[in-house]
C-alpha atoms as a PDB file:
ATOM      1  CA  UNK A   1      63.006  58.769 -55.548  1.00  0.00           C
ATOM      2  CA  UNK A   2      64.530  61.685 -53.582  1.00  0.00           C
ATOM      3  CA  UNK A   3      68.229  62.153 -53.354  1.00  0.00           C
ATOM      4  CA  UNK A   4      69.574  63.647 -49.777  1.00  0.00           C
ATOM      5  CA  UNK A   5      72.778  64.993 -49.005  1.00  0.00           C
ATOM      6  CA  UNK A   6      74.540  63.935 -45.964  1.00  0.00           C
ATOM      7  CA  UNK A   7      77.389  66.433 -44.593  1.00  0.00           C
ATOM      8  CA  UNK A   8      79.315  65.713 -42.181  1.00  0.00           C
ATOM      9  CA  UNK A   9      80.901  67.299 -39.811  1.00  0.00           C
ATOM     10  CA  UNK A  10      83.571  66.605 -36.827  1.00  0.00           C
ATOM     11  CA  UNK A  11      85.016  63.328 -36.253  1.00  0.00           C
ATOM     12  CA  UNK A  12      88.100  62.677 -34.774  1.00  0.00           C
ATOM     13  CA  UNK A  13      91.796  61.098 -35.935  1.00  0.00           C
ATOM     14  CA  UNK A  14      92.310  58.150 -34.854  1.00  0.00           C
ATOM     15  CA  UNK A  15      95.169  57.411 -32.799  1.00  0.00           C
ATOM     16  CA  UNK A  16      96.631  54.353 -33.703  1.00  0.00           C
ATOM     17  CA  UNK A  17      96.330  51.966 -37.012  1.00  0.00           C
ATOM     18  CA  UNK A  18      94.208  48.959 -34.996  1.00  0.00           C
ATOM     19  CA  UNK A  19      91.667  52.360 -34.293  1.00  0.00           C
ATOM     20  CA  UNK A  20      91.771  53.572 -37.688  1.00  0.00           C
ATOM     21  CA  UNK A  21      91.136  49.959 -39.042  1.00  0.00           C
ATOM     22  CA  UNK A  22      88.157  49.570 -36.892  1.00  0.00           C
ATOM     23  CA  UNK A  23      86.747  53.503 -37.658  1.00  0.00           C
ATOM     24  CA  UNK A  24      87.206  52.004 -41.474  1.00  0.00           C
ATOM     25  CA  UNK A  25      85.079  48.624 -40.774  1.00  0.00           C
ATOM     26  CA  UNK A  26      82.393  50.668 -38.591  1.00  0.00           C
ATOM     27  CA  UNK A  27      81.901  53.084 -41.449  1.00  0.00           C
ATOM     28  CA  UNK A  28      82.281  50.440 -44.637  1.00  0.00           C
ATOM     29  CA  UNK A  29      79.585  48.411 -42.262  1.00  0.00           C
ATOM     30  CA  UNK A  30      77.193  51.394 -42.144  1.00  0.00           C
ATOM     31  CA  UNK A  31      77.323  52.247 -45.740  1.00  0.00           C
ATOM     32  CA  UNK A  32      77.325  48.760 -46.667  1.00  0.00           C
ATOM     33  CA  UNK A  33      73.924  48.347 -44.875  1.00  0.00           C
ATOM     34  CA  UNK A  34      72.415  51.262 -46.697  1.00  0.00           C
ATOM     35  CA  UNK A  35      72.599  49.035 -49.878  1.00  0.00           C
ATOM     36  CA  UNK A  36      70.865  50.304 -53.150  1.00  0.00           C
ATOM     37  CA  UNK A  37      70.166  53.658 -51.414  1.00  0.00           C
ATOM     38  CA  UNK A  38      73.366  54.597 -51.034  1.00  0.00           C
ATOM     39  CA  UNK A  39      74.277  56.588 -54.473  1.00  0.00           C
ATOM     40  CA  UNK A  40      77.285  58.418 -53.589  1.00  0.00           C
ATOM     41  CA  UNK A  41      79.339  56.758 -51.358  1.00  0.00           C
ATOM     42  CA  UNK A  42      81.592  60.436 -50.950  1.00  0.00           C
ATOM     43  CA  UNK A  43      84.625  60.848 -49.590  1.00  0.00           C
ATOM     44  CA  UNK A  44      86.185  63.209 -46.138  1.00  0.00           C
ATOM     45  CA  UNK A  45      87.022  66.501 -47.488  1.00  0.00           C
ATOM     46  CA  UNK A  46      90.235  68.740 -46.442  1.00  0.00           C
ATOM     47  CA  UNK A  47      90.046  72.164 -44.656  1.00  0.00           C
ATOM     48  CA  UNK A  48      87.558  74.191 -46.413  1.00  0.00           C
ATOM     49  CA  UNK A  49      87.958  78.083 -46.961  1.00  0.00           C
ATOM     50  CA  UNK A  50      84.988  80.428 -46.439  1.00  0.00           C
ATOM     51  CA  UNK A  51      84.703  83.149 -49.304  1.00  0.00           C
ATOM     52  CA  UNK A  52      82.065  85.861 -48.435  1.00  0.00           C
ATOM     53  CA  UNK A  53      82.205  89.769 -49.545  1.00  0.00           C
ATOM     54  CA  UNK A  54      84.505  90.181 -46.659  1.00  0.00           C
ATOM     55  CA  UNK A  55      87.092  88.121 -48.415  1.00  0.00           C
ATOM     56  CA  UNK A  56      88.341  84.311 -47.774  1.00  0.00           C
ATOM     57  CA  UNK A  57      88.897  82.973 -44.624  1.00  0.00           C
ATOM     58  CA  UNK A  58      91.304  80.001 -43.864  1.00  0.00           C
ATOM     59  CA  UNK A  59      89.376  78.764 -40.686  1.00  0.00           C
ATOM     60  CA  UNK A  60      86.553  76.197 -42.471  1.00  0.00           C
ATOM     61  CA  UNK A  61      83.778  78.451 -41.118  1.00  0.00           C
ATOM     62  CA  UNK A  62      81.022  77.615 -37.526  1.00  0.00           C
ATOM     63  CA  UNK A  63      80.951  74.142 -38.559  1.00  0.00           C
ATOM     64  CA  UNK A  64      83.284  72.814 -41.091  1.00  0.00           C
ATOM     65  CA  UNK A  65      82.845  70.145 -42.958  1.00  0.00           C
ATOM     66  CA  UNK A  66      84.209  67.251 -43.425  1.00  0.00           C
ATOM     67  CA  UNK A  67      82.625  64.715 -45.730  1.00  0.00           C
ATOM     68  CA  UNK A  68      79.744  63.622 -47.649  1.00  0.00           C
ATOM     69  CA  UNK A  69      77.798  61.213 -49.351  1.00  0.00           C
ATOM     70  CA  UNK A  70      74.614  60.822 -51.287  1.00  0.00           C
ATOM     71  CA  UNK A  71      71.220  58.570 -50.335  1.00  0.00           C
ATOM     72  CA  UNK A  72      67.902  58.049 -51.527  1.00  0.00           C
ATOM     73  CA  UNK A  73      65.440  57.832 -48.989  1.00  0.00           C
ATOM     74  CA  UNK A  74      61.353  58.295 -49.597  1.00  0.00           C
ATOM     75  CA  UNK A  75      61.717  61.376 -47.203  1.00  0.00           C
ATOM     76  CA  UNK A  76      63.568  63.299 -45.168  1.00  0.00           C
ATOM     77  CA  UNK A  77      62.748  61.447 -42.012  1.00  0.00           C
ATOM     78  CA  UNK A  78      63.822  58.407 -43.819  1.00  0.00           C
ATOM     79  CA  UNK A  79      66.765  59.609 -44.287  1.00  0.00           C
ATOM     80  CA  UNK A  80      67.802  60.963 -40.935  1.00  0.00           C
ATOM     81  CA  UNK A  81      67.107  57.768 -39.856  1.00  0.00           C
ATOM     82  CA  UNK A  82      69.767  56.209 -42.206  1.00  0.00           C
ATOM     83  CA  UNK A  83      72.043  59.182 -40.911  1.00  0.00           C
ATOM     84  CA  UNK A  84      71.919  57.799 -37.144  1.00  0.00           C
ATOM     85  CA  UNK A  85      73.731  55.020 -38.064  1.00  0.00           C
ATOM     86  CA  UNK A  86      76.783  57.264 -38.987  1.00  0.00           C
ATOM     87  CA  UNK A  87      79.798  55.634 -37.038  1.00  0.00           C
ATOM     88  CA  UNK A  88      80.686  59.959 -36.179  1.00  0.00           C
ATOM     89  CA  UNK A  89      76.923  59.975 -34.869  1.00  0.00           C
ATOM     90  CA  UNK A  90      76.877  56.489 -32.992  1.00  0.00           C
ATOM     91  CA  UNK A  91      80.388  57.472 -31.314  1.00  0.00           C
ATOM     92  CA  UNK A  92      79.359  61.077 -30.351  1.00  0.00           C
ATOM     93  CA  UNK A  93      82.078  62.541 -32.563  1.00  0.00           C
ATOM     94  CA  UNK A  94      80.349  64.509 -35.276  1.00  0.00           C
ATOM     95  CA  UNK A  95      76.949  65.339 -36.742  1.00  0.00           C
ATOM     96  CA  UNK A  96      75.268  65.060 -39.904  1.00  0.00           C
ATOM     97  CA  UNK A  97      72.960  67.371 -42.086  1.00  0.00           C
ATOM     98  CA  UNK A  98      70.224  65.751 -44.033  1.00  0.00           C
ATOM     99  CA  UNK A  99      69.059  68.245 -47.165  1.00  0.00           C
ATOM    100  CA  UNK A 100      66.936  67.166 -49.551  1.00  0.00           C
ATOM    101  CA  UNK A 101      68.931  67.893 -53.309  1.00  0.00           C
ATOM    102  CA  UNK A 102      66.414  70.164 -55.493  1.00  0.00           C
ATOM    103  CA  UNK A 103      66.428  69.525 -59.147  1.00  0.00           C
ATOM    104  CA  UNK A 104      66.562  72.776 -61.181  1.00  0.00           C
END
């Protein structure tokens, strides 16, 4: 079955522990209910540096990201639909990007 990356990107620090619990639950909820088809579960990812022929720069880029996680899905509309579920999504926080992973 195809494997599709999701990266995300925004999402927002929560401001107190009872919020932080409850972002926790809302996302271990989500990718609990993806069951089997979740095969990377991921993890958030720290300030990313953009390296081009221009040289490195320390701002994370457009869009930076800030997590992933691996699914199989059928297809790509499959997928997104598992992606709308994303607690960054369903609170209007952050986006994801569904790519299909090529084999090589």
């Amino acid at each position: 079955m195809p494997q599709f990356i999701f990266a995300y990107h925004g999402g927002k620090t929560p401001e107190s522990a009872e919020e932080g619990a409850a972002v926790m639950e809302a996302w271990k909820s989500w990718m609990g209910s993806m069951g089997t088809a979740l095969v990377v579960p991921g993890n958030p990812v720290g300030l990313s540096k953009t390296v081009s022929t221009a040289g490195i720069a320390d701002d994370g880029g457009a869009n930076p990201l800030s997590g992933y996680s691996v699914v199989e899905a059928t297809d790509q509309a499959t997928a997104c639909d598992m992606a709308k579920g994303c607690p960054m999504v369903v609170s209007g926080h952050g986006s994801v990007e569904v790519a299909e992973l090529v084999s090589m």
